[in-house]
C-alpha atoms as a PDB file:
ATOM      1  CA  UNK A   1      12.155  22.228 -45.310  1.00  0.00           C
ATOM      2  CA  UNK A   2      14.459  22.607 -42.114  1.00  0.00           C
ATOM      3  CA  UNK A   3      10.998  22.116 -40.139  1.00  0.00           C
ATOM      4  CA  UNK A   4      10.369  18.724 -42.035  1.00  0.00           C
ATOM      5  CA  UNK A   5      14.118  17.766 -41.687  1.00  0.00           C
ATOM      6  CA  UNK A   6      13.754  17.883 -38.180  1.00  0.00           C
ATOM      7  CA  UNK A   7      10.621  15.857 -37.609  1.00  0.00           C
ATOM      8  CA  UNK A   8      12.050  13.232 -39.782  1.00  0.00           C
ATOM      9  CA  UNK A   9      15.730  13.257 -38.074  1.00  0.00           C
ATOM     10  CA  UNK A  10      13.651  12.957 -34.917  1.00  0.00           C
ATOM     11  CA  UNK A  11      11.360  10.128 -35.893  1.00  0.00           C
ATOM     12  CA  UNK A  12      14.838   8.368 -36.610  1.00  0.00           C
ATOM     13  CA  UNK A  13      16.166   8.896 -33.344  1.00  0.00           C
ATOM     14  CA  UNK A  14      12.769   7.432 -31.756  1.00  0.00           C
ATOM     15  CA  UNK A  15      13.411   4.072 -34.182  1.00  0.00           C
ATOM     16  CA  UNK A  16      16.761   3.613 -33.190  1.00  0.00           C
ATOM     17  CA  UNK A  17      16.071   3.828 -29.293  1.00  0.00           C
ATOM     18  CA  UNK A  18      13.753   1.349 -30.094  1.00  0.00           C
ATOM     19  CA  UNK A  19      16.580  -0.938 -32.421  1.00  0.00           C
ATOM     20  CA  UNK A  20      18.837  -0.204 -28.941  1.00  0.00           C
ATOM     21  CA  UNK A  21      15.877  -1.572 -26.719  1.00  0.00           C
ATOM     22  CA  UNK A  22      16.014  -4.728 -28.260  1.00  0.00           C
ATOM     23  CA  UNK A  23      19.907  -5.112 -28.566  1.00  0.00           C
ATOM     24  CA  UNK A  24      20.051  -4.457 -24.866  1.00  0.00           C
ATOM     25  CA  UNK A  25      17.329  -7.014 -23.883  1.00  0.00           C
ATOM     26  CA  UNK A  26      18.667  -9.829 -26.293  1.00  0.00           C
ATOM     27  CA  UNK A  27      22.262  -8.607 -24.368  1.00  0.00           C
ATOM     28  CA  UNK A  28      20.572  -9.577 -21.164  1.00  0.00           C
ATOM     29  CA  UNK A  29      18.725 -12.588 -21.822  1.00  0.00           C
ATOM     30  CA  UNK A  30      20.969 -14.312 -23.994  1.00  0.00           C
ATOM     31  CA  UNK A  31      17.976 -15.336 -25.655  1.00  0.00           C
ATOM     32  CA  UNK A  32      16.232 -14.065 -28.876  1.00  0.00           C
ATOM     33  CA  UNK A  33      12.723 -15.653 -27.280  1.00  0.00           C
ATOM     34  CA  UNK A  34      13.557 -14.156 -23.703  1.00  0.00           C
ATOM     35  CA  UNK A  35      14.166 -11.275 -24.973  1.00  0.00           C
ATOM     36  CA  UNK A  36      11.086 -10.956 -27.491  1.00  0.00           C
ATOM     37  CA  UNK A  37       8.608 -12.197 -24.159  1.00  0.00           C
ATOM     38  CA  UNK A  38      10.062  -9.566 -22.125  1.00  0.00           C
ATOM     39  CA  UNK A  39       9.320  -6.715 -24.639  1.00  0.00           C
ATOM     40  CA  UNK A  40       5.904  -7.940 -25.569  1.00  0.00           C
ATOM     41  CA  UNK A  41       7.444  -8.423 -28.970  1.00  0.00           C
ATOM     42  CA  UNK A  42       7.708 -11.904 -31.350  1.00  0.00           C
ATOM     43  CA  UNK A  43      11.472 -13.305 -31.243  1.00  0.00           C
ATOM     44  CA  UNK A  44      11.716 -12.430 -35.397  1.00  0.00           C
ATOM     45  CA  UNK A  45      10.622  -8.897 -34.588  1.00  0.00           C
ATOM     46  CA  UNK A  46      13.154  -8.440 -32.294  1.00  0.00           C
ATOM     47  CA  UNK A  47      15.352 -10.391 -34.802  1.00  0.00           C
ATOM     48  CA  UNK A  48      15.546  -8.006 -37.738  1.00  0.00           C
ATOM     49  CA  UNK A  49      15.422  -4.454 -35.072  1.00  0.00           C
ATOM     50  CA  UNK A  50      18.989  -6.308 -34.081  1.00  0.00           C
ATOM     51  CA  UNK A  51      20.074  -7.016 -37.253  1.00  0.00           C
ATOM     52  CA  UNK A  52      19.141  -3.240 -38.444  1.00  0.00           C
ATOM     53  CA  UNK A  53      20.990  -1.956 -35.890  1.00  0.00           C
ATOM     54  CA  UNK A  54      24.329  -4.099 -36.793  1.00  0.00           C
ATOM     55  CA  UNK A  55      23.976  -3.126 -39.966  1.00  0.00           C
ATOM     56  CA  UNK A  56      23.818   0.838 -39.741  1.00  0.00           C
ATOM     57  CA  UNK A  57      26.621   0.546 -37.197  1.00  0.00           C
ATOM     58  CA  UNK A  58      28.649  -1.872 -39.427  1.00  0.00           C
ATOM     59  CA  UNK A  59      29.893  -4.540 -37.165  1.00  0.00           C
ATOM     60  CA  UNK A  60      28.788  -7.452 -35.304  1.00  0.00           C
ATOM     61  CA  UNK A  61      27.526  -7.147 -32.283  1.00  0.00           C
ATOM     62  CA  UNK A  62      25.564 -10.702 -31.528  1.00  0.00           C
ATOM     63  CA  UNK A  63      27.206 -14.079 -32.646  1.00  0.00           C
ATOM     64  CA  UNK A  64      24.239 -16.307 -33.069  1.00  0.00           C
ATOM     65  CA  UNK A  65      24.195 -20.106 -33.655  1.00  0.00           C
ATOM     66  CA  UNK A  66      21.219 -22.459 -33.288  1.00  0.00           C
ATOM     67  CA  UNK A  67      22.212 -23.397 -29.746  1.00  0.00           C
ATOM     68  CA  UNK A  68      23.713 -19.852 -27.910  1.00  0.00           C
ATOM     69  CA  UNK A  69      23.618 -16.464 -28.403  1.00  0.00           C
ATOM     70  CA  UNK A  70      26.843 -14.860 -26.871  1.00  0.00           C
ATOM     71  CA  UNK A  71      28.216 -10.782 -27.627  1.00  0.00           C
ATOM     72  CA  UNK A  72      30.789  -9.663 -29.620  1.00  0.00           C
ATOM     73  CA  UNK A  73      33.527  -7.387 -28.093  1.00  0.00           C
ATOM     74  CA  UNK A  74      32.065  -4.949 -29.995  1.00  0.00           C
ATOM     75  CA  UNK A  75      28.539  -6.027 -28.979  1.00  0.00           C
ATOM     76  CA  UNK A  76      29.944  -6.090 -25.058  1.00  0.00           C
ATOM     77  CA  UNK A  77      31.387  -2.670 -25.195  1.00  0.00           C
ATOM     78  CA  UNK A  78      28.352  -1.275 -27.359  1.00  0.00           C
ATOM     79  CA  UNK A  79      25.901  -2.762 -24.668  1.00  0.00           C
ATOM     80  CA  UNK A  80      27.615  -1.086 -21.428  1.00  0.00           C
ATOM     81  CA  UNK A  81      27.169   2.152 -23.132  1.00  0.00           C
ATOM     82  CA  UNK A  82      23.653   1.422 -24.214  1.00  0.00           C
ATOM     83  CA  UNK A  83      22.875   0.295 -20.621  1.00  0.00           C
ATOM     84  CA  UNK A  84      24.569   4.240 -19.663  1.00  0.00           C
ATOM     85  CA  UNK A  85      22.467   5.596 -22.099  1.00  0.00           C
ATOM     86  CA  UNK A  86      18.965   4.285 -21.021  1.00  0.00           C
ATOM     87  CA  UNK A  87      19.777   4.485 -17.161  1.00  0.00           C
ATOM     88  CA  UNK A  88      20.215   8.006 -17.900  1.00  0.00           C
ATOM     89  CA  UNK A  89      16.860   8.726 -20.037  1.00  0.00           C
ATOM     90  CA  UNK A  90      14.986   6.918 -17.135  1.00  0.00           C
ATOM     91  CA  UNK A  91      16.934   9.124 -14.466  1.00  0.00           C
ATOM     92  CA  UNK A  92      16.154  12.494 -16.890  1.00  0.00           C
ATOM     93  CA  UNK A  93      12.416  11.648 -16.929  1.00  0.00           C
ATOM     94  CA  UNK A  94      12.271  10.884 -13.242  1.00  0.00           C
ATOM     95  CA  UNK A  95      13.611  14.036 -12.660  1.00  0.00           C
ATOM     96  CA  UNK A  96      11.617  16.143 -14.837  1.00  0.00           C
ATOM     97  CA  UNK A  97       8.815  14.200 -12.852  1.00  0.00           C
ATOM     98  CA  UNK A  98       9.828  14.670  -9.803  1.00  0.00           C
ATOM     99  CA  UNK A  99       9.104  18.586 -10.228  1.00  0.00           C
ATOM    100  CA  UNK A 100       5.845  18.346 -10.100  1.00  0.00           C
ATOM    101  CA  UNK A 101       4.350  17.749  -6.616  1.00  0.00           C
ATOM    102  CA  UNK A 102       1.169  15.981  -7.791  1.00  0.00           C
ATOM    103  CA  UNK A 103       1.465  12.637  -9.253  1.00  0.00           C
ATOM    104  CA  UNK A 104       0.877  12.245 -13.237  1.00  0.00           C
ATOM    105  CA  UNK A 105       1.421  10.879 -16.172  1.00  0.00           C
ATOM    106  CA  UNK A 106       1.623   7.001 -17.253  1.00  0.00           C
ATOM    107  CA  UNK A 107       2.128   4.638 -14.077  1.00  0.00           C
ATOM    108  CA  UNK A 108       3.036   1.015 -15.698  1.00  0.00           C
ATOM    109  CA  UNK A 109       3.146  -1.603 -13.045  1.00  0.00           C
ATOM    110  CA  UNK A 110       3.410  -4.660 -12.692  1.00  0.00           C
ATOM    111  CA  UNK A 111       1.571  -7.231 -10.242  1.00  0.00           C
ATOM    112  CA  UNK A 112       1.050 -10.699  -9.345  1.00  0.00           C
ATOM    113  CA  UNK A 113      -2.243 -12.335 -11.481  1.00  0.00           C
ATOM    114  CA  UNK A 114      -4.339 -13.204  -7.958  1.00  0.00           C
ATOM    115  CA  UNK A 115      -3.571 -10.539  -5.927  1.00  0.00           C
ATOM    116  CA  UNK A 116      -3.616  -7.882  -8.444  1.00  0.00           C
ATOM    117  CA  UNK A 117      -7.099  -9.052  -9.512  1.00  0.00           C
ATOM    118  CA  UNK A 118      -8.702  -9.770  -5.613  1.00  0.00           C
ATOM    119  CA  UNK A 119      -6.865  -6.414  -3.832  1.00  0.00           C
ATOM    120  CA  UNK A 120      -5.347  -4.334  -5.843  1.00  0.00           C
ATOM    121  CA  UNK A 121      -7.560  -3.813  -8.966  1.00  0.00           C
ATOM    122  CA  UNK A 122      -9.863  -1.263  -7.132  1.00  0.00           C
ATOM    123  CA  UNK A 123      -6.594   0.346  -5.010  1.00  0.00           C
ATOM    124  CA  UNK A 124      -5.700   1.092  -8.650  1.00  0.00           C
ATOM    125  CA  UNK A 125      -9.180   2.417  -9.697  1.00  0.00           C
ATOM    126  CA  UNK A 126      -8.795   4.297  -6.132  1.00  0.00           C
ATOM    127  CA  UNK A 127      -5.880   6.130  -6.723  1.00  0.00           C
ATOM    128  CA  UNK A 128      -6.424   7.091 -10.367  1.00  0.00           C
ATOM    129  CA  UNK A 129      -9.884   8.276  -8.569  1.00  0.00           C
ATOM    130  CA  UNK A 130      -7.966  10.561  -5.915  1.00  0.00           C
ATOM    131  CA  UNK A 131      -5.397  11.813  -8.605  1.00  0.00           C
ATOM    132  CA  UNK A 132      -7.181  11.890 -11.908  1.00  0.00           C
ATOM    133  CA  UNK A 133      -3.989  13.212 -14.318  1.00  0.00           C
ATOM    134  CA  UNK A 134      -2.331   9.929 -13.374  1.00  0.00           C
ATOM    135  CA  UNK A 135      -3.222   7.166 -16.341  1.00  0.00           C
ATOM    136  CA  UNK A 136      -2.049   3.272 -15.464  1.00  0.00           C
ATOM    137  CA  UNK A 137      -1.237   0.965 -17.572  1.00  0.00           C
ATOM    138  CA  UNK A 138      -0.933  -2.821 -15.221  1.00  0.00           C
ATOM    139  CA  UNK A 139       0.728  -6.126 -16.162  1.00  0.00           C
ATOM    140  CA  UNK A 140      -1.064  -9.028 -14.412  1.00  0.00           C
ATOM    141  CA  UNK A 141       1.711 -11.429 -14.558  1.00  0.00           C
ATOM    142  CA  UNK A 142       3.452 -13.647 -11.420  1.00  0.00           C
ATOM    143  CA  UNK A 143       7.240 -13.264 -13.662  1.00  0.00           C
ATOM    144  CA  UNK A 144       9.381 -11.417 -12.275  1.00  0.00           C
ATOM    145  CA  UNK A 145      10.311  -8.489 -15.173  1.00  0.00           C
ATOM    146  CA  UNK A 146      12.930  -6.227 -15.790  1.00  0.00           C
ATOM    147  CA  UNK A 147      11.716  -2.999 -14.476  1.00  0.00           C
ATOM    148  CA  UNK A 148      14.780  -1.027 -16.560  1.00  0.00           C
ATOM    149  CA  UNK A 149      14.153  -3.148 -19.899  1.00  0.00           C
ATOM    150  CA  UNK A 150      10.552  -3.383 -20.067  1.00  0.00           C
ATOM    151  CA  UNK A 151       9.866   0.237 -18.849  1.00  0.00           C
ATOM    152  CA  UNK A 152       7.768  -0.595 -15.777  1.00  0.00           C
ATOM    153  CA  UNK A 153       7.267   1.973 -12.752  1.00  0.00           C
ATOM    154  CA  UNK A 154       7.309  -0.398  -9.933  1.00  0.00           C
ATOM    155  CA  UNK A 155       6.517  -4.510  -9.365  1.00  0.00           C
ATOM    156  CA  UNK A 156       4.367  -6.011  -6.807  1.00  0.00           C
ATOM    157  CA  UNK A 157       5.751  -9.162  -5.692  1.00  0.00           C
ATOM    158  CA  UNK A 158       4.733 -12.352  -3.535  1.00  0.00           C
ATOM    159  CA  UNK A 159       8.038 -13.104  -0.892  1.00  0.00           C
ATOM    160  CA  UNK A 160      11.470 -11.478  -0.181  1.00  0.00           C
ATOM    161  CA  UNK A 161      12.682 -10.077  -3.497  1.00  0.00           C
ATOM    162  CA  UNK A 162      16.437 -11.177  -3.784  1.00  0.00           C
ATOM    163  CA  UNK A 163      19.252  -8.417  -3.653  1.00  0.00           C
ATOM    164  CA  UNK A 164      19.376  -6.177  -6.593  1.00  0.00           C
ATOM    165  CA  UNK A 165      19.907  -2.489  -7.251  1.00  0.00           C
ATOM    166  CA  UNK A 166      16.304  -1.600  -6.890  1.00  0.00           C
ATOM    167  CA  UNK A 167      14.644  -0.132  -3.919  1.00  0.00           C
ATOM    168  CA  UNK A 168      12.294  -2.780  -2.180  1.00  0.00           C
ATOM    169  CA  UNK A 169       9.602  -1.673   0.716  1.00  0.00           C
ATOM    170  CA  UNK A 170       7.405  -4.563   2.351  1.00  0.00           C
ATOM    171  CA  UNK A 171       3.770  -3.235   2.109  1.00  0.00           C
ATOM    172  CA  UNK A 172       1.658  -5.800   3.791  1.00  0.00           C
ATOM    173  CA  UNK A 173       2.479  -9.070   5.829  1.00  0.00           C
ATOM    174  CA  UNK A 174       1.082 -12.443   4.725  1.00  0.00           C
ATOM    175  CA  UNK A 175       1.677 -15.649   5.246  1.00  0.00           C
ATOM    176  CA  UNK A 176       1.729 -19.448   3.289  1.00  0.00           C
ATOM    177  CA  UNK A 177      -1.054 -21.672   4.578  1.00  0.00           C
ATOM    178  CA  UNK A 178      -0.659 -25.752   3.978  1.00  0.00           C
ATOM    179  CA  UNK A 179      -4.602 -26.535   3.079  1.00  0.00           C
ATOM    180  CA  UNK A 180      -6.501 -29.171   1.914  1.00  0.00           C
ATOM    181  CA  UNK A 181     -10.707 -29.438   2.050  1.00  0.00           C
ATOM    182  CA  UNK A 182     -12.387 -31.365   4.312  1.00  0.00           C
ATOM    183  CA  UNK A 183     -13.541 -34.413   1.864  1.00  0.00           C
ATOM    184  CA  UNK A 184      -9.782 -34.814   0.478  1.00  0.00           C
ATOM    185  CA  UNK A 185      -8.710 -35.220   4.323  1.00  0.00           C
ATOM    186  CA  UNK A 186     -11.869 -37.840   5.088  1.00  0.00           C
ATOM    187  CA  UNK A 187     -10.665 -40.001   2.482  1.00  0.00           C
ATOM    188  CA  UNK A 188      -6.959 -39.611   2.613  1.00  0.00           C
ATOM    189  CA  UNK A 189      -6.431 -38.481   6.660  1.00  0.00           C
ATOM    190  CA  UNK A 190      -4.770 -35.863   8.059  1.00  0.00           C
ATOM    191  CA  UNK A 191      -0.705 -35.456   7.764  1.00  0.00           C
ATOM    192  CA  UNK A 192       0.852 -34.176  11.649  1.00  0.00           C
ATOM    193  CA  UNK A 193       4.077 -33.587  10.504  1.00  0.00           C
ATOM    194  CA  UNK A 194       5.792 -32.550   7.105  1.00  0.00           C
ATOM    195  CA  UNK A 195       7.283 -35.766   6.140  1.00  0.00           C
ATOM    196  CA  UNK A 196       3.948 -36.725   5.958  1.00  0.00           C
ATOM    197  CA  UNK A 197       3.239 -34.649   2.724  1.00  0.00           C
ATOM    198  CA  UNK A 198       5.226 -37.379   0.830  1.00  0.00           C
ATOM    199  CA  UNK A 199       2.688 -39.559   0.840  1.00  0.00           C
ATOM    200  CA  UNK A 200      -0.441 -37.353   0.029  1.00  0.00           C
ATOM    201  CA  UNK A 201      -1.274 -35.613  -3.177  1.00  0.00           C
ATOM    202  CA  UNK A 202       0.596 -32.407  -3.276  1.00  0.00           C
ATOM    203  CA  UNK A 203      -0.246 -29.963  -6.017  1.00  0.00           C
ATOM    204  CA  UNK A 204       2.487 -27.342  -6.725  1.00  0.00           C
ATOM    205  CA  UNK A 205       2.015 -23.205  -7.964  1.00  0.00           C
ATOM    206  CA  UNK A 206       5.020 -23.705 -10.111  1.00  0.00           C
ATOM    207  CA  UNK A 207       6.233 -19.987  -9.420  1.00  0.00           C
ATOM    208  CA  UNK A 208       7.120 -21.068  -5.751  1.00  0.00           C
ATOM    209  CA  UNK A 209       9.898 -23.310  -4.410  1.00  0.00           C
ATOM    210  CA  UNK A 210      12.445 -25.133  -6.562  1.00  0.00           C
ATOM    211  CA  UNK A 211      10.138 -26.886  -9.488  1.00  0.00           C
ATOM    212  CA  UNK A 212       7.253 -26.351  -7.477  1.00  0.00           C
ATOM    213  CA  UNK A 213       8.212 -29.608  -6.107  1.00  0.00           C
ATOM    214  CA  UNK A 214      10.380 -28.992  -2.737  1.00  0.00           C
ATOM    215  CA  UNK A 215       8.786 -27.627   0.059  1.00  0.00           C
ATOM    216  CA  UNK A 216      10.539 -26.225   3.132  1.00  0.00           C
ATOM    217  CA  UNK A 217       9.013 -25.891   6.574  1.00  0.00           C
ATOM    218  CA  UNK A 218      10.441 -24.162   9.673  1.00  0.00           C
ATOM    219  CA  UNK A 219       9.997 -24.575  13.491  1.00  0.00           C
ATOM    220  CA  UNK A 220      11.974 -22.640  15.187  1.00  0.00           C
ATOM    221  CA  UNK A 221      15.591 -23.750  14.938  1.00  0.00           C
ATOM    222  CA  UNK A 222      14.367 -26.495  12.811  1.00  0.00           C
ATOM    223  CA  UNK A 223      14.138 -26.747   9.196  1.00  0.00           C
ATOM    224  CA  UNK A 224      12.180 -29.309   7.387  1.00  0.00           C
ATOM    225  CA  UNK A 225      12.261 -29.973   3.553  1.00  0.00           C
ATOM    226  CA  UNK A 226       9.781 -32.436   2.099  1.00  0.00           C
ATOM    227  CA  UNK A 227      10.099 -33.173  -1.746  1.00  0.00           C
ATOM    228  CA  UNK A 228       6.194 -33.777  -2.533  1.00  0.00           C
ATOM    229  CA  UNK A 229       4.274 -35.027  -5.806  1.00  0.00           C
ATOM    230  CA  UNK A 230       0.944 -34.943  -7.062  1.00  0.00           C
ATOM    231  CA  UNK A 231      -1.059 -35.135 -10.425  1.00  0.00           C
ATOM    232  CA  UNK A 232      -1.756 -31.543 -10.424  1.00  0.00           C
ATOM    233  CA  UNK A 233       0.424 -28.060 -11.147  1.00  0.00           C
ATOM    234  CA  UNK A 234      -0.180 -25.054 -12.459  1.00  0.00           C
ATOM    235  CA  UNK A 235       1.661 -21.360 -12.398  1.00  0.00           C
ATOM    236  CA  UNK A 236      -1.912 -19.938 -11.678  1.00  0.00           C
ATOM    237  CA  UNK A 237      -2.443 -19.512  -7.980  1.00  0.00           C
ATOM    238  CA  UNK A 238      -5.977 -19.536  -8.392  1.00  0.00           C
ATOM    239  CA  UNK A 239      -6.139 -22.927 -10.314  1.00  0.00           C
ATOM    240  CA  UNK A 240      -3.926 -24.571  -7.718  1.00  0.00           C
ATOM    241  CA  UNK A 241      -6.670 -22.983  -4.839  1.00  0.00           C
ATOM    242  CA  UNK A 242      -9.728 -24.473  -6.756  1.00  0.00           C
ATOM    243  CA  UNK A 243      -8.635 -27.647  -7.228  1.00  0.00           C
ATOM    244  CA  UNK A 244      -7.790 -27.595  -3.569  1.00  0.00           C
ATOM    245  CA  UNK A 245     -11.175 -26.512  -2.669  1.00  0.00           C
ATOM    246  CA  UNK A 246     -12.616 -29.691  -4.813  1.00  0.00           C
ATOM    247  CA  UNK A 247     -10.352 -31.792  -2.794  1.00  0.00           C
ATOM    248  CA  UNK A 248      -7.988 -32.608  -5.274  1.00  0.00           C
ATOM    249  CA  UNK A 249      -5.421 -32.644  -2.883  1.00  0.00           C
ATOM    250  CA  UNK A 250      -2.955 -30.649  -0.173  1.00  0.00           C
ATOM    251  CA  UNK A 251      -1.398 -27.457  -1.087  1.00  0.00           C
ATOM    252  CA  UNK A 252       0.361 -24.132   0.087  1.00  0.00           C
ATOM    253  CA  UNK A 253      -1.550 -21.244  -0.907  1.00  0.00           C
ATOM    254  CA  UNK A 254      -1.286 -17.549   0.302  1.00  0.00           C
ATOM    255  CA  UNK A 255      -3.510 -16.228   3.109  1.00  0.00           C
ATOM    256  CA  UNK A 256      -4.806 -13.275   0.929  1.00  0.00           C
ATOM    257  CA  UNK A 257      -6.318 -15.950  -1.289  1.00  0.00           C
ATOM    258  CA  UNK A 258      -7.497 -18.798   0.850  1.00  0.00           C
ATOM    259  CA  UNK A 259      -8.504 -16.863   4.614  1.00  0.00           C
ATOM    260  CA  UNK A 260     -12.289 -16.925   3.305  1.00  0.00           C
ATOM    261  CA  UNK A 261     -12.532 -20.296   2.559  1.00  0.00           C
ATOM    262  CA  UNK A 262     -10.586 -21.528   5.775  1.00  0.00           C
ATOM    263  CA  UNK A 263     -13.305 -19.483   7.727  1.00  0.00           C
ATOM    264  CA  UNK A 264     -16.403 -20.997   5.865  1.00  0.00           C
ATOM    265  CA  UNK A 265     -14.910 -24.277   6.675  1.00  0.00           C
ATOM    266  CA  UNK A 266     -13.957 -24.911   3.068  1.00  0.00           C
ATOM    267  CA  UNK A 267     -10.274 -25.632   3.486  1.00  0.00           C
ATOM    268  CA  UNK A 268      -8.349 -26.842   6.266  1.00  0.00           C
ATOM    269  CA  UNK A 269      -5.340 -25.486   7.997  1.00  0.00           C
ATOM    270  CA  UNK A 270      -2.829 -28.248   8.593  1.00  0.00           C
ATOM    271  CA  UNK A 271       0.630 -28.104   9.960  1.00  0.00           C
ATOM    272  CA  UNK A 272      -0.140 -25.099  11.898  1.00  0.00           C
ATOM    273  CA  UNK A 273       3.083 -25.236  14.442  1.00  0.00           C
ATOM    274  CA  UNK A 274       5.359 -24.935  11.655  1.00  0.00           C
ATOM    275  CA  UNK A 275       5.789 -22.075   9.064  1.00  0.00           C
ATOM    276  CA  UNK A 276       5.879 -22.650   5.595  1.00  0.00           C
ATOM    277  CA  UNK A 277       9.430 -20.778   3.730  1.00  0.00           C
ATOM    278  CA  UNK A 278      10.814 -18.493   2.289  1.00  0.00           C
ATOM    279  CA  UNK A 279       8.231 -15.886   4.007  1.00  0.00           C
ATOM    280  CA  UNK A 280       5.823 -14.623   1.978  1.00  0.00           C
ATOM    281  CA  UNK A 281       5.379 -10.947   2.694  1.00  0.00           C
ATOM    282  CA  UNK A 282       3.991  -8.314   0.184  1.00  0.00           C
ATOM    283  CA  UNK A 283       7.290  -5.887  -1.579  1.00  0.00           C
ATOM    284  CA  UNK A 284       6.740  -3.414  -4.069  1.00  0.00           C
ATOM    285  CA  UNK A 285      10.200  -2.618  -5.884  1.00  0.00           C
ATOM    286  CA  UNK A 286      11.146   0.146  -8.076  1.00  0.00           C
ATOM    287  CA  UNK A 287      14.239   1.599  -9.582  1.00  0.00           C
ATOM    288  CA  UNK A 288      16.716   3.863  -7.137  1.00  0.00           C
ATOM    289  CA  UNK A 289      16.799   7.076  -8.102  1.00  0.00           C
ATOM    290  CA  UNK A 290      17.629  10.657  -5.963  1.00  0.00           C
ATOM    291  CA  UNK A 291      14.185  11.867  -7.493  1.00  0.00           C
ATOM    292  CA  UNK A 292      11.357   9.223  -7.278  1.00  0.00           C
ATOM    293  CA  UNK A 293       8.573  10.298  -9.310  1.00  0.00           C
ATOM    294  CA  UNK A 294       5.852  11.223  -7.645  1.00  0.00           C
ATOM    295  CA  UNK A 295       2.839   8.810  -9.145  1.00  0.00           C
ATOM    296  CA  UNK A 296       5.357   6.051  -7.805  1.00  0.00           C
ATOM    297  CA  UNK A 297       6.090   7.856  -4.377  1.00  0.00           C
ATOM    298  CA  UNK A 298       2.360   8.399  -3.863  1.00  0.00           C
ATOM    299  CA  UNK A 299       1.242   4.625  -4.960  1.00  0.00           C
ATOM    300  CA  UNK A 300       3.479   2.601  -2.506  1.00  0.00           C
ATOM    301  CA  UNK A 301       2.581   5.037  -0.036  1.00  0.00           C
ATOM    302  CA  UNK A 302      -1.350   4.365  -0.720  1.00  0.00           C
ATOM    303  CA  UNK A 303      -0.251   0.730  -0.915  1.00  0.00           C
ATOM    304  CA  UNK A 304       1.139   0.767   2.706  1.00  0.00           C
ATOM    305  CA  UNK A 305      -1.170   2.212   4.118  1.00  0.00           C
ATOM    306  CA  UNK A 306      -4.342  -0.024   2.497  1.00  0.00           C
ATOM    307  CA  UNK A 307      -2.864  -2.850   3.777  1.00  0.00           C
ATOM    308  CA  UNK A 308      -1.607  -1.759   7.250  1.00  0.00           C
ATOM    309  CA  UNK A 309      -3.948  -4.180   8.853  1.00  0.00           C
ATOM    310  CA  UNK A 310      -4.665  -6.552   5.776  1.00  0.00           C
ATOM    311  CA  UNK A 311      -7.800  -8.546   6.001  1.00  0.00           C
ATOM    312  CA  UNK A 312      -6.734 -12.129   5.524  1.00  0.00           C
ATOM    313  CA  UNK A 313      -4.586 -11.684   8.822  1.00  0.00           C
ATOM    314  CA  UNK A 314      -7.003 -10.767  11.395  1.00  0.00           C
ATOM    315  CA  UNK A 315      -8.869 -13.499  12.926  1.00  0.00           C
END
C-alpha cells in the first residue's frame, strides 16, 4: 500500500508542476493565447490547469476580464517563487548532466524554419550520428521562444539577439542581400540608392525590421531608412525568396538562402556599397548556468566549427 501511495503522491507532484507551468507562462505573457502558443497547448487547456491550481491553493492568483489579464498580489508573490522553483529544477538537471562527459539525453532546440531546413537539418542528423545516446527533439519556427518556459536547450537565431540573461555565441557570419531577378529589374529598372526602394515593389519577411515595412541601410557614418511597400509579405523567408526569384519584386533576403541563385544569375545584387541593418549574423543562445550540459556544450561547439567558413560567404 505505502508502494502505491507513493506512485500516486508522485504522479500528483508531476500534475501540479505541470498546473505551475502554465500559471508561470500566463504570468509572463499576460495572455491566456500567448501563453497556450508558447506551451504548444490550446488557450482553454491552459485555462482550467490555472484555474485548478487557484483552486487547490484557495486564492486568486489571475484577475481576468475580457480585455487584460493582470496578477493578484497573491498571484505576483506566488509567481516569483514559482519562477525560483523552476530555475532551480533546470539548474539540478544541468548539473546532474553535466557529470557525464559524453553528451546524452533529449536535446530540444529550437531554429529558424529556412536555415534549420537548408543547413542545419543534416548537422543535426550529424551529431546524433557522432553521439548516438543523444535524442533531439527541433522546433522549426523563426519566433523567438522562451527557452526557461517552453523547456528548450538552446535557440538558433537570425541577427544580434537583444540583452537578456542567456548566454549568446555568434556561430557563423552572414549577411542581408537587397535582390531582385533580372526580368523584375528590365521592366521596372534598377534603384542606385535606397530612397529609391520607395518607388519599387518591396516585399517584406515580416519577422525582420519594424512591420516588415522600414528598412535601414548603412554606409559608413551614414544611416539610411527607407519606409517601402509592396503587394507581397509573408513571415516565411522562403516565400518572400520565391516570389523574388519570379520577379515579383525587390527584397532583403539572407545570404545563406539566396548566394546560389545570385551566382546562377537568378537574382540580382543591388545596393551593394551600402549594408543592409541590424547585422545579420548567426547566435545560438542558451540558458547561463556554472554546469552547461554537455549535449548543449558539444552542439554549439559542432555548430562553430561547421560554419567557420560558411558557404554562402565565399565567392
Amino acid at each position: 500500500m505505502n508502494f502505491i501511495h507513493a506512485k500516486q503522491k508522485a504522479a500528483i507532484d508531476v500534475e501540479r508542476l505541470g498546473l505551475i507551468t502554465s500559471f508561470v507562462a500566463v504570468a509572463e505573457h499576460l495572455s491566456f493565447v500567448d501563453a497556450a502558443q508558447a506551451l504548444g497547448q490550446t488557450p482553454s487547456t491552459v485555462s482550467r490547469k490555472v484555474t485548478r491550481l487557484e483552486d487547490s491553493l484557495g486564492t486568486r492568483l489571475l484577475e481576468r476580464t475580457t480585455r487584460r489579464v493582470a496578477m493578484t498580489e497573491a498571484g505576483r508573490l506566488y509567481y516569483e517563487q514559482c519562477v525560483t522553483v523552476l530555475g532551480g529544477l533546470a539548474q539540478a538537471e544541468a548539473l546532474v548532466e553535466s557529470l557525464s562527459s559524453e553528451p546524452r539525453g533529449l536535446l530540444r532546440i529550437s531554429i529558424p524554419v529556412a536555415f534549420g531546413r537548408l543547413h542545419l537539418s543534416s548537422a543535426i542528423l550529424d551529431f546524433m550520428e557522432q553521439y548516438p545516446e543523444v535524442r533531439v527533439e527541433a522546433n522549426y519556427s523563426d519566433r523567438f521562444v522562451n527557452l526557461i518556459e517552453e523547456a528548450y536547450d538552446l535557440v538558433v537565431r537570425i541577427g544580434h539577439l537583444p540583452d537578456s540573461n542567456l548566454i549568446i555565441r555568434k556561430i557563423a557570419a552572414n549577411k542581408r542581400w537587397v535582390v531582385a531577378s533580372p526580368g523584375y529589374l528590365a521592366r521596372h529598372g534598377t534603384p542606385t540608392t535606397p530612397s529609391d526602394l520607395s518607388g519599387h515593389s518591396c516585399m517584406s519577411f515580416t519577422h525582420y525590421s519594424a512591420g516588415g515595412n522600414v528598412w535601414r541601410f548603412q554606409r559608413g557614418d551614414e544611416v539610411e531608412v527607407v519606409k517601402v511597400g509592396g503587394d507581397f509579405r509573408s513571415d516565411n523567408s522562403e516565400a518572400v525568396f520565391e516570389a523574388t526569384r519570379r520577379g515579383a519584386g525587390i527584397s532583403i533576403i539572407a545570404a545563406y538562402l539566396c548566394h546560389d541563385s545570385i551566382r546562377r544569375g537568378e537574382l540580382v545584387p543591388l545596393l551593394t556599397d551600402w549594408s543592409s541593418i541590424p547585422e545579420a549574423g548567426i547566435y545560438v543562445a542558451f540558458t547561463h548556468s556554472r554546469h552547461i550540459a554537455p549535449k548543449v556544450r558539444y552542439f554549439v561547439d559542432m555548430l562553430s566549427q561547421r560554419f567557420r567558413n560558411p558557404p554562402w560567404l565565399l565567392d
